[in-house]
Protein backbone atom coordinates (compact mmCIF):
# COMPACT_ATOMS: atom_id res chain seq x y z
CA UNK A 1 25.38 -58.11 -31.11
CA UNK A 2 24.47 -54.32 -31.02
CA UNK A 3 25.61 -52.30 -28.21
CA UNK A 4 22.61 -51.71 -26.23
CA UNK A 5 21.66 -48.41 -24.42
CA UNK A 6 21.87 -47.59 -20.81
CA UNK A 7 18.43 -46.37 -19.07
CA UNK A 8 18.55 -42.90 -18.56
CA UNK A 9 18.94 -42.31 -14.58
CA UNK A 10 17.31 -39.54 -12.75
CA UNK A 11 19.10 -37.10 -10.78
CA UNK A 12 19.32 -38.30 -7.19
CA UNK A 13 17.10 -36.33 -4.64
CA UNK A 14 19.36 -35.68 -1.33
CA UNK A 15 18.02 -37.85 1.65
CA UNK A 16 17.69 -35.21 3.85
CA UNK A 17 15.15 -33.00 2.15
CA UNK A 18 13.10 -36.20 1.62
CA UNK A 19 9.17 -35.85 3.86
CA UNK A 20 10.72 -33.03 5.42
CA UNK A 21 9.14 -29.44 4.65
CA UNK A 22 10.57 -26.82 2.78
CA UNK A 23 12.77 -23.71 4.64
CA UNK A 24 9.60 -21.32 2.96
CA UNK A 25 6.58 -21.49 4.97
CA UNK A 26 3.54 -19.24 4.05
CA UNK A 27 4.09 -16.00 6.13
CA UNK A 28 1.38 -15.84 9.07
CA UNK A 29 -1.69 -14.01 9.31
CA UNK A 30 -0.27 -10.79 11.60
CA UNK A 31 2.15 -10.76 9.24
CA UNK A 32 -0.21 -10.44 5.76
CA UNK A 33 -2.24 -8.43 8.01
CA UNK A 34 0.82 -5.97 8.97
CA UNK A 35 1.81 -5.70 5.12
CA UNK A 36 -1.66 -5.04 4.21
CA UNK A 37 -1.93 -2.64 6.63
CA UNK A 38 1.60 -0.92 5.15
CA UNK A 39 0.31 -0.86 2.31
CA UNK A 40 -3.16 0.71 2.98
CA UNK A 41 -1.22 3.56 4.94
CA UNK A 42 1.23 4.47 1.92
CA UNK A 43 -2.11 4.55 -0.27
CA UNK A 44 -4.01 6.89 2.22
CA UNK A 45 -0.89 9.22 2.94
CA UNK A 46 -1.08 9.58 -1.22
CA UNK A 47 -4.63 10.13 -1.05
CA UNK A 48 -4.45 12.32 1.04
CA UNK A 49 -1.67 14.70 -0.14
CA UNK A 50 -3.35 14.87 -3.62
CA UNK A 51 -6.62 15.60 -1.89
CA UNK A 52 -4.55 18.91 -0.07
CA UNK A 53 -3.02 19.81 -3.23
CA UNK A 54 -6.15 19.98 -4.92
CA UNK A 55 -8.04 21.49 -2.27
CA UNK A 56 -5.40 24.05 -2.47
CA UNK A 57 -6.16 24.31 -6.22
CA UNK A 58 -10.02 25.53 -5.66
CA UNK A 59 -9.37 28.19 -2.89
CA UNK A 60 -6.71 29.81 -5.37
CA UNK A 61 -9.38 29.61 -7.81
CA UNK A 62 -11.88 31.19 -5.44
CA UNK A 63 -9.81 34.04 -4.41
CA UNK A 64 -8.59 34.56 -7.94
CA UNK A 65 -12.04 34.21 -9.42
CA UNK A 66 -13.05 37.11 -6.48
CA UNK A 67 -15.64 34.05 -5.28
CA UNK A 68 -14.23 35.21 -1.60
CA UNK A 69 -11.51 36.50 -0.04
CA UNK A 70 -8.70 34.54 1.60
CA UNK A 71 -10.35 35.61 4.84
CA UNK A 72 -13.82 34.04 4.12
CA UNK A 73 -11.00 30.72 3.62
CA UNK A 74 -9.35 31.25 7.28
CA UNK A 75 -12.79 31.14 8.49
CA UNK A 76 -14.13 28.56 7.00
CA UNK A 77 -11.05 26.47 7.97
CA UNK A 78 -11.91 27.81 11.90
CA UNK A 79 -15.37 26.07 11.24
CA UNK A 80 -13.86 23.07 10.38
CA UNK A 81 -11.52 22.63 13.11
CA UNK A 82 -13.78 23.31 15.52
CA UNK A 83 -16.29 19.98 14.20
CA UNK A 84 -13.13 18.22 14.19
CA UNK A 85 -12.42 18.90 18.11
CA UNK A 86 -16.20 18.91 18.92
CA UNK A 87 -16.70 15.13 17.76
């Protein structure tokens, strides 16, 4: 008679993890909201430093160019403030 095979057995699944949910649970909503939030404030302070830099950029340009002196810049700077504290 020829040997015969034995069934392939499946690894055995530990009894306690059996129905009972996993240690990872999906991470609350104040906590995707705090992370989004992190990540919306790293984008802005980028923004926002590249925005100076280039602002910086056109009021060399305008001084070098003679378009107005770096006093005309102060000033208009003053303006700004000002409808920044007014508001």
């Amino acid at each position: 008679m020829p040997p015969t095979r034995k069934a392939a057995r499946r690894p055995r699944r530990d009894r306690a993890s059996v129905g009972k949910p996993s240690d990872r649970r999906a991470p609350s909503p104040a906590t995707i909201a705090t992370n989004r939030l992190n990540e919306l404030a790293e984008a802005l302070d980028i923004t926002l430093s590249e925005l100076a830099a280039r602002i910086e950029a056109l009021e060399h340009l305008l001084v070098e160019g003679r378009l107005c002196t770096l006093d005309d810049l102060i000033r208009s700077r003053e303006v700004v403030d000002r409808r920044e504290n007014d508001r």
